[in-house]
PDB file of N, CA and C in Angstrom:
ATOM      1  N   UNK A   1     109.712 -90.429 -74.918  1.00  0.00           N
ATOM      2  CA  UNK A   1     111.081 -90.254 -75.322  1.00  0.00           C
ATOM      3  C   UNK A   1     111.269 -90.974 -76.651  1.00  0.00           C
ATOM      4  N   UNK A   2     111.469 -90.288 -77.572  1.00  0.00           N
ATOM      5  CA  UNK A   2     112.018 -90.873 -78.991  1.00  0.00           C
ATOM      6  C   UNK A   2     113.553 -91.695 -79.139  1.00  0.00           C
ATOM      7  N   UNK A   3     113.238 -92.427 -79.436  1.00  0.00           N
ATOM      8  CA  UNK A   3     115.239 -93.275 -79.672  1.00  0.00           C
ATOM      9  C   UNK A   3     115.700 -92.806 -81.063  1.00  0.00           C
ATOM     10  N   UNK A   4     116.974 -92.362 -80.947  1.00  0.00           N
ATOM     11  CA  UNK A   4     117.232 -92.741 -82.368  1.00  0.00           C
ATOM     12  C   UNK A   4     118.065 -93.938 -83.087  1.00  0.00           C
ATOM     13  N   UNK A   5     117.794 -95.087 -83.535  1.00  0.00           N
ATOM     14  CA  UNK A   5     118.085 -95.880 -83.941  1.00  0.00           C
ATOM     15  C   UNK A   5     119.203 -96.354 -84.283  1.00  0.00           C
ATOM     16  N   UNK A   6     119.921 -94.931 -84.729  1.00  0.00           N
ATOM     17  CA  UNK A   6     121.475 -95.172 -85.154  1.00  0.00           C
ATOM     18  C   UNK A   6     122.273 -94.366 -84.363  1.00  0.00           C
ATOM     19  N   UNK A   7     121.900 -94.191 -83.116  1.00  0.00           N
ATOM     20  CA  UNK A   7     122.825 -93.611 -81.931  1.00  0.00           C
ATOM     21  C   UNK A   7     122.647 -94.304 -80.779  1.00  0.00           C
ATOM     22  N   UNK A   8     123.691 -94.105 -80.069  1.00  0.00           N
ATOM     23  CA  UNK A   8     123.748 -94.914 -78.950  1.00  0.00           C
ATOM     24  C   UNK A   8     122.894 -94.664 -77.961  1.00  0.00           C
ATOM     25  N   UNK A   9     122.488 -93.293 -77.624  1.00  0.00           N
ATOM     26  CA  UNK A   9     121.899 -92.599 -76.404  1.00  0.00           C
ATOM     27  C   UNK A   9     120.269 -92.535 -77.152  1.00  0.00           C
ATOM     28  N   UNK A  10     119.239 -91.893 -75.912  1.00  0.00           N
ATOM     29  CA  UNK A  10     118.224 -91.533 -76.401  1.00  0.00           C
ATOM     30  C   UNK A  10     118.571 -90.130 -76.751  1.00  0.00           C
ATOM     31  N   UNK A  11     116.916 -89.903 -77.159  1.00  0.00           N
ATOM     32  CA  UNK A  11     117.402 -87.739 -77.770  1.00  0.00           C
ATOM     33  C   UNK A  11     115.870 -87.459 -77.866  1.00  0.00           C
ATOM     34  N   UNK A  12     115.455 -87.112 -76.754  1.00  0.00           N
ATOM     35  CA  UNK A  12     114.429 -86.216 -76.600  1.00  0.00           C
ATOM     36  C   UNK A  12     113.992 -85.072 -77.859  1.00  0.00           C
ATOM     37  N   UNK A  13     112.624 -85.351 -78.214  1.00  0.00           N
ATOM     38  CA  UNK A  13     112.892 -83.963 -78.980  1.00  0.00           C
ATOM     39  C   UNK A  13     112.368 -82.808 -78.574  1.00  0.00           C
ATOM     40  N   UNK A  14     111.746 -81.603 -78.696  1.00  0.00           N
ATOM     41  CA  UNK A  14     111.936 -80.264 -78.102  1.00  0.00           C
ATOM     42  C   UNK A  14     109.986 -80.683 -77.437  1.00  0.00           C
ATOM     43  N   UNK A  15     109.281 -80.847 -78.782  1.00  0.00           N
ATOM     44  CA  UNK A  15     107.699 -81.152 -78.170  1.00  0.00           C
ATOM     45  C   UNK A  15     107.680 -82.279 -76.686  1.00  0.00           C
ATOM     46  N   UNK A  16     108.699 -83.304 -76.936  1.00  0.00           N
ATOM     47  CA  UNK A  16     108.730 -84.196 -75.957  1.00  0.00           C
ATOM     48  C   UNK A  16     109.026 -83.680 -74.451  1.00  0.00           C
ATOM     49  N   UNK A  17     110.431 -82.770 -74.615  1.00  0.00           N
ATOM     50  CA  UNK A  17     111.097 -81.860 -73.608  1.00  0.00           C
ATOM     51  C   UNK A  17     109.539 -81.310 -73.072  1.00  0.00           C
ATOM     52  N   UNK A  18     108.808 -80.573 -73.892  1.00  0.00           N
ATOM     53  CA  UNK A  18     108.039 -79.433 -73.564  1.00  0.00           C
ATOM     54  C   UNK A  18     107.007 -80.259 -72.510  1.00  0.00           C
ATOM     55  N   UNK A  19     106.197 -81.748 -73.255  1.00  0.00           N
ATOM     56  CA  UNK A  19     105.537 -82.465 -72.056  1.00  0.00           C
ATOM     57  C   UNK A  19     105.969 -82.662 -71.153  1.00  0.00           C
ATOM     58  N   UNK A  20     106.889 -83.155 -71.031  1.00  0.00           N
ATOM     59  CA  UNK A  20     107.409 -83.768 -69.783  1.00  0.00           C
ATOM     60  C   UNK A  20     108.034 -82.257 -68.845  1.00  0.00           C
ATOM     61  N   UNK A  21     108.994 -81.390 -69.198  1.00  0.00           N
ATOM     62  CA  UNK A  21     108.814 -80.280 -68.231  1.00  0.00           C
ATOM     63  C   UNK A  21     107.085 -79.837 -67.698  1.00  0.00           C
ATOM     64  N   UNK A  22     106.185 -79.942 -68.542  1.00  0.00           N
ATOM     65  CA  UNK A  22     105.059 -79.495 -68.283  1.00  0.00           C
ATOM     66  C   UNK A  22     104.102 -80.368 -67.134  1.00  0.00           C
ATOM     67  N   UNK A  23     104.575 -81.834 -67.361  1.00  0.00           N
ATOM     68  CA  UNK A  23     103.840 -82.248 -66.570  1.00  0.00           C
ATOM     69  C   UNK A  23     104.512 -82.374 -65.257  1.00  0.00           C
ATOM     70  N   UNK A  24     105.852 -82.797 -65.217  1.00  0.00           N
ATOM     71  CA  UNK A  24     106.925 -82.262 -63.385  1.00  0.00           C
ATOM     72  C   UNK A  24     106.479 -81.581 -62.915  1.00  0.00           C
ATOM     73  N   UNK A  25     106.094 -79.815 -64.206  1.00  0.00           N
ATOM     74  CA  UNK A  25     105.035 -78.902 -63.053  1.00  0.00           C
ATOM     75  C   UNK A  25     104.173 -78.979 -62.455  1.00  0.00           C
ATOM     76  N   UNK A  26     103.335 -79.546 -63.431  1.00  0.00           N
ATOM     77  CA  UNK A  26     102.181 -80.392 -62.536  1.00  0.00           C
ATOM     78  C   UNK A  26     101.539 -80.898 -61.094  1.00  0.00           C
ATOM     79  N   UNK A  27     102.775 -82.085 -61.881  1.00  0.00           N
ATOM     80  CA  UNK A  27     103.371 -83.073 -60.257  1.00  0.00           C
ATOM     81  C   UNK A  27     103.453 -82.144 -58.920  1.00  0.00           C
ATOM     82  N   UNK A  28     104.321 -81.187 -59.019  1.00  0.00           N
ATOM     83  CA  UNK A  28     104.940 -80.175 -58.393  1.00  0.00           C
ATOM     84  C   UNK A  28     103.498 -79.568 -57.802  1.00  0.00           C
ATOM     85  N   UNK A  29     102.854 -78.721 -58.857  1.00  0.00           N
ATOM     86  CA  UNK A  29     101.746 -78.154 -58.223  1.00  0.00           C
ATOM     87  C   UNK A  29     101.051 -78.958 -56.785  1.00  0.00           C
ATOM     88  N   UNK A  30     100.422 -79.921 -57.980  1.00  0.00           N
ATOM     89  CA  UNK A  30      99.657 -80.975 -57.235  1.00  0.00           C
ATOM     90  C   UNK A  30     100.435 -81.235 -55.690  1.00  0.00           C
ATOM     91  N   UNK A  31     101.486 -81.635 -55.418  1.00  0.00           N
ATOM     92  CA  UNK A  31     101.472 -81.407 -54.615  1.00  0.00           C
ATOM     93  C   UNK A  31     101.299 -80.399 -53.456  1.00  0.00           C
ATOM     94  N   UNK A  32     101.778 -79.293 -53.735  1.00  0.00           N
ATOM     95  CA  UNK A  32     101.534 -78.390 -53.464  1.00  0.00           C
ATOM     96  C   UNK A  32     100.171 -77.814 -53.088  1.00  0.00           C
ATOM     97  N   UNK A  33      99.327 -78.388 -53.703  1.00  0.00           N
ATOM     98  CA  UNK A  33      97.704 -78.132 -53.334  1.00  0.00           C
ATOM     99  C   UNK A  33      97.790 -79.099 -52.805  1.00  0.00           C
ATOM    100  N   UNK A  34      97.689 -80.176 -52.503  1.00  0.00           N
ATOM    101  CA  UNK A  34      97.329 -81.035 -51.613  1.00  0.00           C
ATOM    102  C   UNK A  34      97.986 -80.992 -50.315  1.00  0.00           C
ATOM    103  N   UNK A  35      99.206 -80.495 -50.054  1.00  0.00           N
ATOM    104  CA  UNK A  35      99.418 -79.906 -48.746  1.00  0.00           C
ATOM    105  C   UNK A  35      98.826 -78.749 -48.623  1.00  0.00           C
ATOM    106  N   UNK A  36      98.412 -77.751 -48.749  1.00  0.00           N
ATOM    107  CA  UNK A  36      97.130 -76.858 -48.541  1.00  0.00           C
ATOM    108  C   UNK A  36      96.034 -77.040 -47.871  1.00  0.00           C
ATOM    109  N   UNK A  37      95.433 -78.646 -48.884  1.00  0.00           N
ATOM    110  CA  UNK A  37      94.120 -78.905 -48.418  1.00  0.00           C
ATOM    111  C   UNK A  37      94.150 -79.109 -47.046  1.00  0.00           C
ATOM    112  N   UNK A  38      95.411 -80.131 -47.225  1.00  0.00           N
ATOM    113  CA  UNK A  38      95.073 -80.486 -45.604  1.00  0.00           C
ATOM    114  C   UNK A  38      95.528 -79.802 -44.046  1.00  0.00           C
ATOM    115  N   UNK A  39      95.875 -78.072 -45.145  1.00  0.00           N
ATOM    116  CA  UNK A  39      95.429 -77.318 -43.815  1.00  0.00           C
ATOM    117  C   UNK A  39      94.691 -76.409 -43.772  1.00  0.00           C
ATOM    118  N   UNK A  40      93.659 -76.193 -44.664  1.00  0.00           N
ATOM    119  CA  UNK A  40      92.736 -75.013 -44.498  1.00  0.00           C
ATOM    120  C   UNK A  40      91.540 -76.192 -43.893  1.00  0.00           C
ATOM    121  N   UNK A  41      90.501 -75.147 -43.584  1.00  0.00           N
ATOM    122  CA  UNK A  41      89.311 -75.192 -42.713  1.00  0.00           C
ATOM    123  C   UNK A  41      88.218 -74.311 -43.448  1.00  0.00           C
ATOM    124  N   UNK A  42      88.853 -73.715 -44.164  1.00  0.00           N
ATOM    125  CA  UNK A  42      87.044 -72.892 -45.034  1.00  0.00           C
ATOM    126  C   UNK A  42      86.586 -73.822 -45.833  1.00  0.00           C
ATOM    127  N   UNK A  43      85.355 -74.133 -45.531  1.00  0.00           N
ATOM    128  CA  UNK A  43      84.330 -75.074 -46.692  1.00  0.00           C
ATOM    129  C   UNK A  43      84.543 -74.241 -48.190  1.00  0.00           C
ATOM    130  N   UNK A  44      84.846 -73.212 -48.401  1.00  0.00           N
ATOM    131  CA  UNK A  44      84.298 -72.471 -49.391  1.00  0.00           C
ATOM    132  C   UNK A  44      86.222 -72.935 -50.443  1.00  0.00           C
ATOM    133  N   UNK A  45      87.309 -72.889 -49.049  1.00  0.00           N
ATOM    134  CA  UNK A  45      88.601 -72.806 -50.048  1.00  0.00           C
ATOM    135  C   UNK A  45      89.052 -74.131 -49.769  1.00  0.00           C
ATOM    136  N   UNK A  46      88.120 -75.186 -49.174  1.00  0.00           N
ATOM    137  CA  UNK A  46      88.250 -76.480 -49.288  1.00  0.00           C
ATOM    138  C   UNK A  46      87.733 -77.262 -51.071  1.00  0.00           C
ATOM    139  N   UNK A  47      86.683 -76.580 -50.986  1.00  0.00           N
ATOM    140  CA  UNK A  47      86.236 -76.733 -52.585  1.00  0.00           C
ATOM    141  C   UNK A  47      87.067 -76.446 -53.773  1.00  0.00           C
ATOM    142  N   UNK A  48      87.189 -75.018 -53.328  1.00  0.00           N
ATOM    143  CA  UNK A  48      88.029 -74.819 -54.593  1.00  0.00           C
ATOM    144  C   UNK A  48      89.783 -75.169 -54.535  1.00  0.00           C
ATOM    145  N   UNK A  49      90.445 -75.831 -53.779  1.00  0.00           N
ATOM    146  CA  UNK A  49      91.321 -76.711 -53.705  1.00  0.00           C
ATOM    147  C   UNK A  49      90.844 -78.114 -54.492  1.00  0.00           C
ATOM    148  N   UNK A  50      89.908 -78.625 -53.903  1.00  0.00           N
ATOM    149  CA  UNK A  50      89.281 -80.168 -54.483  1.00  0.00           C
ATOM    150  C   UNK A  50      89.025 -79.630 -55.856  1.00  0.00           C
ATOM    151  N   UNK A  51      88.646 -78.261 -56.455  1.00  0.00           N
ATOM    152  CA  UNK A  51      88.860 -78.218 -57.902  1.00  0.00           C
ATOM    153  C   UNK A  51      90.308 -78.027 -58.531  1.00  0.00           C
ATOM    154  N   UNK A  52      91.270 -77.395 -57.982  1.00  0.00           N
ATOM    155  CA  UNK A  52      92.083 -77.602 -58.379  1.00  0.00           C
ATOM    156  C   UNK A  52      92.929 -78.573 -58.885  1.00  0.00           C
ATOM    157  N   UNK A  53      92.752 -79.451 -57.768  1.00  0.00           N
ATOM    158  CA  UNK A  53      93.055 -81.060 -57.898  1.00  0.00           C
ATOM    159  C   UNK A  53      92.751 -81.334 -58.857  1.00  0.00           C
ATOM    160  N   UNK A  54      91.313 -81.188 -59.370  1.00  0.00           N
ATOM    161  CA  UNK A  54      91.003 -82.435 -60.187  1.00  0.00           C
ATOM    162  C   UNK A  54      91.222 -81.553 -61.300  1.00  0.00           C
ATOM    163  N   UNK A  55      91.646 -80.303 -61.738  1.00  0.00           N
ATOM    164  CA  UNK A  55      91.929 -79.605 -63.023  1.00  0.00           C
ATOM    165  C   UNK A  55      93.330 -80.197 -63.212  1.00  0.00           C
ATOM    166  N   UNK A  56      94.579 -79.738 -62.008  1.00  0.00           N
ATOM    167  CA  UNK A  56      95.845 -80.841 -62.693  1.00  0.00           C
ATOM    168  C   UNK A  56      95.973 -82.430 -62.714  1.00  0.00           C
ATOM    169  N   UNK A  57      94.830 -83.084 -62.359  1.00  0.00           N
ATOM    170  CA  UNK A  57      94.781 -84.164 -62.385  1.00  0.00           C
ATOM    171  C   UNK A  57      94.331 -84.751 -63.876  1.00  0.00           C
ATOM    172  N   UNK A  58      93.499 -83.822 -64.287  1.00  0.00           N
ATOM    173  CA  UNK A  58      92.712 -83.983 -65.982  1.00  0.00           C
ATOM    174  C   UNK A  58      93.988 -83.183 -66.928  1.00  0.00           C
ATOM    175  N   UNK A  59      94.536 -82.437 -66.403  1.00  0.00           N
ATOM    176  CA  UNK A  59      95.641 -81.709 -67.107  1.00  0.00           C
ATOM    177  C   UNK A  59      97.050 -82.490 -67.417  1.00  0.00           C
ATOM    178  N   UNK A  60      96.802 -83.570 -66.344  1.00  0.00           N
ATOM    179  CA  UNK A  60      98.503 -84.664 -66.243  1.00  0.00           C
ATOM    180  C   UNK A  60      98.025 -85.723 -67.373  1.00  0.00           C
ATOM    181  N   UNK A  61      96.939 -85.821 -67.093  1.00  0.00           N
ATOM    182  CA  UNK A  61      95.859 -87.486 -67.707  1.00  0.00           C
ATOM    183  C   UNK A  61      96.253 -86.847 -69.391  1.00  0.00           C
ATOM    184  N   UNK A  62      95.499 -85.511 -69.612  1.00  0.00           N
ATOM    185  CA  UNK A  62      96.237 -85.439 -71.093  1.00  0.00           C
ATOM    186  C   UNK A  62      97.011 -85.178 -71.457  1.00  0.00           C
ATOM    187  N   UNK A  63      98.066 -84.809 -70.886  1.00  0.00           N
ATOM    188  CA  UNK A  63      99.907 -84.947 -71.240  1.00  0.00           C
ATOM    189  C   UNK A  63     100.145 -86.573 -71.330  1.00  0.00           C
ATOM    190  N   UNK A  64      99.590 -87.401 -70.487  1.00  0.00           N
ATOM    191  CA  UNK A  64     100.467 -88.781 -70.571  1.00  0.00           C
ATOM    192  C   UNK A  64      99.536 -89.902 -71.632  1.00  0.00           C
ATOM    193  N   UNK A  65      98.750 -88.707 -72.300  1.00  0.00           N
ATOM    194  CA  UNK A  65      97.890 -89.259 -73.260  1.00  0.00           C
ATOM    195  C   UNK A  65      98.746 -88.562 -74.474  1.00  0.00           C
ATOM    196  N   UNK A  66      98.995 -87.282 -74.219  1.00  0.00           N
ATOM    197  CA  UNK A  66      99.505 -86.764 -75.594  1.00  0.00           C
ATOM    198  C   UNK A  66     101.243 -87.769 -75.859  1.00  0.00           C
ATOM    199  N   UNK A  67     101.468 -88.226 -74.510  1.00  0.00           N
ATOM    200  CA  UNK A  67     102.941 -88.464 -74.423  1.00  0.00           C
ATOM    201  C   UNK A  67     102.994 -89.936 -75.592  1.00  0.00           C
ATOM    202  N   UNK A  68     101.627 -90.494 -75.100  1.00  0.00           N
ATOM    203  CA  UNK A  68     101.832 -91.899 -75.511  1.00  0.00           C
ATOM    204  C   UNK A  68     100.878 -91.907 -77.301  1.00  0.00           C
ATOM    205  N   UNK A  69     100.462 -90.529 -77.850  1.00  0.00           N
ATOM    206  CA  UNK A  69     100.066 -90.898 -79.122  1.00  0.00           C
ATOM    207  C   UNK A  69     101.185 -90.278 -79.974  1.00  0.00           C
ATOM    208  N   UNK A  70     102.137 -89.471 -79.136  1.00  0.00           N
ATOM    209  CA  UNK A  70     103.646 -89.137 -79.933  1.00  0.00           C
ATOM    210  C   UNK A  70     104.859 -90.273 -79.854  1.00  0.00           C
ATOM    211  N   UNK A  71     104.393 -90.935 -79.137  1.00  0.00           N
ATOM    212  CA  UNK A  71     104.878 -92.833 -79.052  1.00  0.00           C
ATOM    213  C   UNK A  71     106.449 -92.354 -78.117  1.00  0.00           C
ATOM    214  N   UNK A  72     105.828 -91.762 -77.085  1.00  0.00           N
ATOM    215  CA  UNK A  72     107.236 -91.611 -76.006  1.00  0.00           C
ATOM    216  C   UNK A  72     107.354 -92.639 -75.591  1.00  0.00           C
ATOM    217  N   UNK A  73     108.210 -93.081 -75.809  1.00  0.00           N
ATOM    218  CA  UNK A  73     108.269 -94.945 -74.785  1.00  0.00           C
ATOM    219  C   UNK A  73     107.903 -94.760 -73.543  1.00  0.00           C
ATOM    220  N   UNK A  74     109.085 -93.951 -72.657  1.00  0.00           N
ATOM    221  CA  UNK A  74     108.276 -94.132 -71.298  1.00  0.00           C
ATOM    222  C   UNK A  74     107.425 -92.594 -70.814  1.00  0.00           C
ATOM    223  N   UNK A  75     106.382 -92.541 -71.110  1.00  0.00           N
ATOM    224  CA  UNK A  75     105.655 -91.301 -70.122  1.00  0.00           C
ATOM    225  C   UNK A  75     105.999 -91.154 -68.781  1.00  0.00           C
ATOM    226  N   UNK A  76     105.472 -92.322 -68.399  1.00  0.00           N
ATOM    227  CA  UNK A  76     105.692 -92.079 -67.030  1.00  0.00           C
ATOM    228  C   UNK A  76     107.010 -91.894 -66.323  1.00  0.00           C
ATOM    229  N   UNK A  77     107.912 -91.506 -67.369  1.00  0.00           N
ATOM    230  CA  UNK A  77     109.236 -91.455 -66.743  1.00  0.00           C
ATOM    231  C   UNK A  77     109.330 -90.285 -65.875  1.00  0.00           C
ATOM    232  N   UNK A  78     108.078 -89.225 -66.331  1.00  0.00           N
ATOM    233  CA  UNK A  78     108.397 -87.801 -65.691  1.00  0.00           C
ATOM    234  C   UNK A  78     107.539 -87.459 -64.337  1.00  0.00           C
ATOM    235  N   UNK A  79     107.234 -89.170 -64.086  1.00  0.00           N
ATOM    236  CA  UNK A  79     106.782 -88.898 -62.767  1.00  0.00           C
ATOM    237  C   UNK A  79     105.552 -89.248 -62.692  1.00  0.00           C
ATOM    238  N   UNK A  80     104.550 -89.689 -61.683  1.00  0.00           N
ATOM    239  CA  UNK A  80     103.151 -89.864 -61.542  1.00  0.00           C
ATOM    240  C   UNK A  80     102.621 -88.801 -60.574  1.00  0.00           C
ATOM    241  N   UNK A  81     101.067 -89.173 -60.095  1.00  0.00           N
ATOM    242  CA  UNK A  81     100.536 -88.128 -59.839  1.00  0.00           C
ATOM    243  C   UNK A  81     100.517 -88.555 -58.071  1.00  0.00           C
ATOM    244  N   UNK A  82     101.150 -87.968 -57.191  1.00  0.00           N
ATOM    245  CA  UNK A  82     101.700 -87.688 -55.893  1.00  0.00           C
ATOM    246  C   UNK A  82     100.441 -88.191 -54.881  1.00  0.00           C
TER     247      UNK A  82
END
């Protein structure tokens, strides 16, 4: 989140908006697969769940990397990983 210095409030800007909606989805997904996992029983769509995972898990890791070299103060405001 960017401040602006000579206003009272913060003010998001549109790239900032765009991470942070992007990574809630994320969040969102992720959960979402992980209640899955823990009800299927095929070895075969047990795997490719455990890949999923770890694709929005590497997918959140570089949003809250991109968040913090665009100097958002708080990244983690849009949530951690469930």
């Amino acid at each position: 989140m960017v401040i602006d210095l000579f206003a009272d409030k913060q003010v998001l800007s549109r790239e900032d908006r765009l991470i942070t909606d992007e990574a809630r989805r994320i969040v969102q997904e992720l959960h979402k697969v992980k209640l899955l996992f823990n009800e299927v029983t095929d070895p075969y769509e047990i795997e490719s769940l455990i890949y999923k995972m770890k694709e929005l898990e590497l997918h959140y890791s570089f949003l809250i990397k991109e968040a913090k070299l665009g100097k958002i103060i708080n990244p983690d405001s849009f949530g951690g990983i469930l």
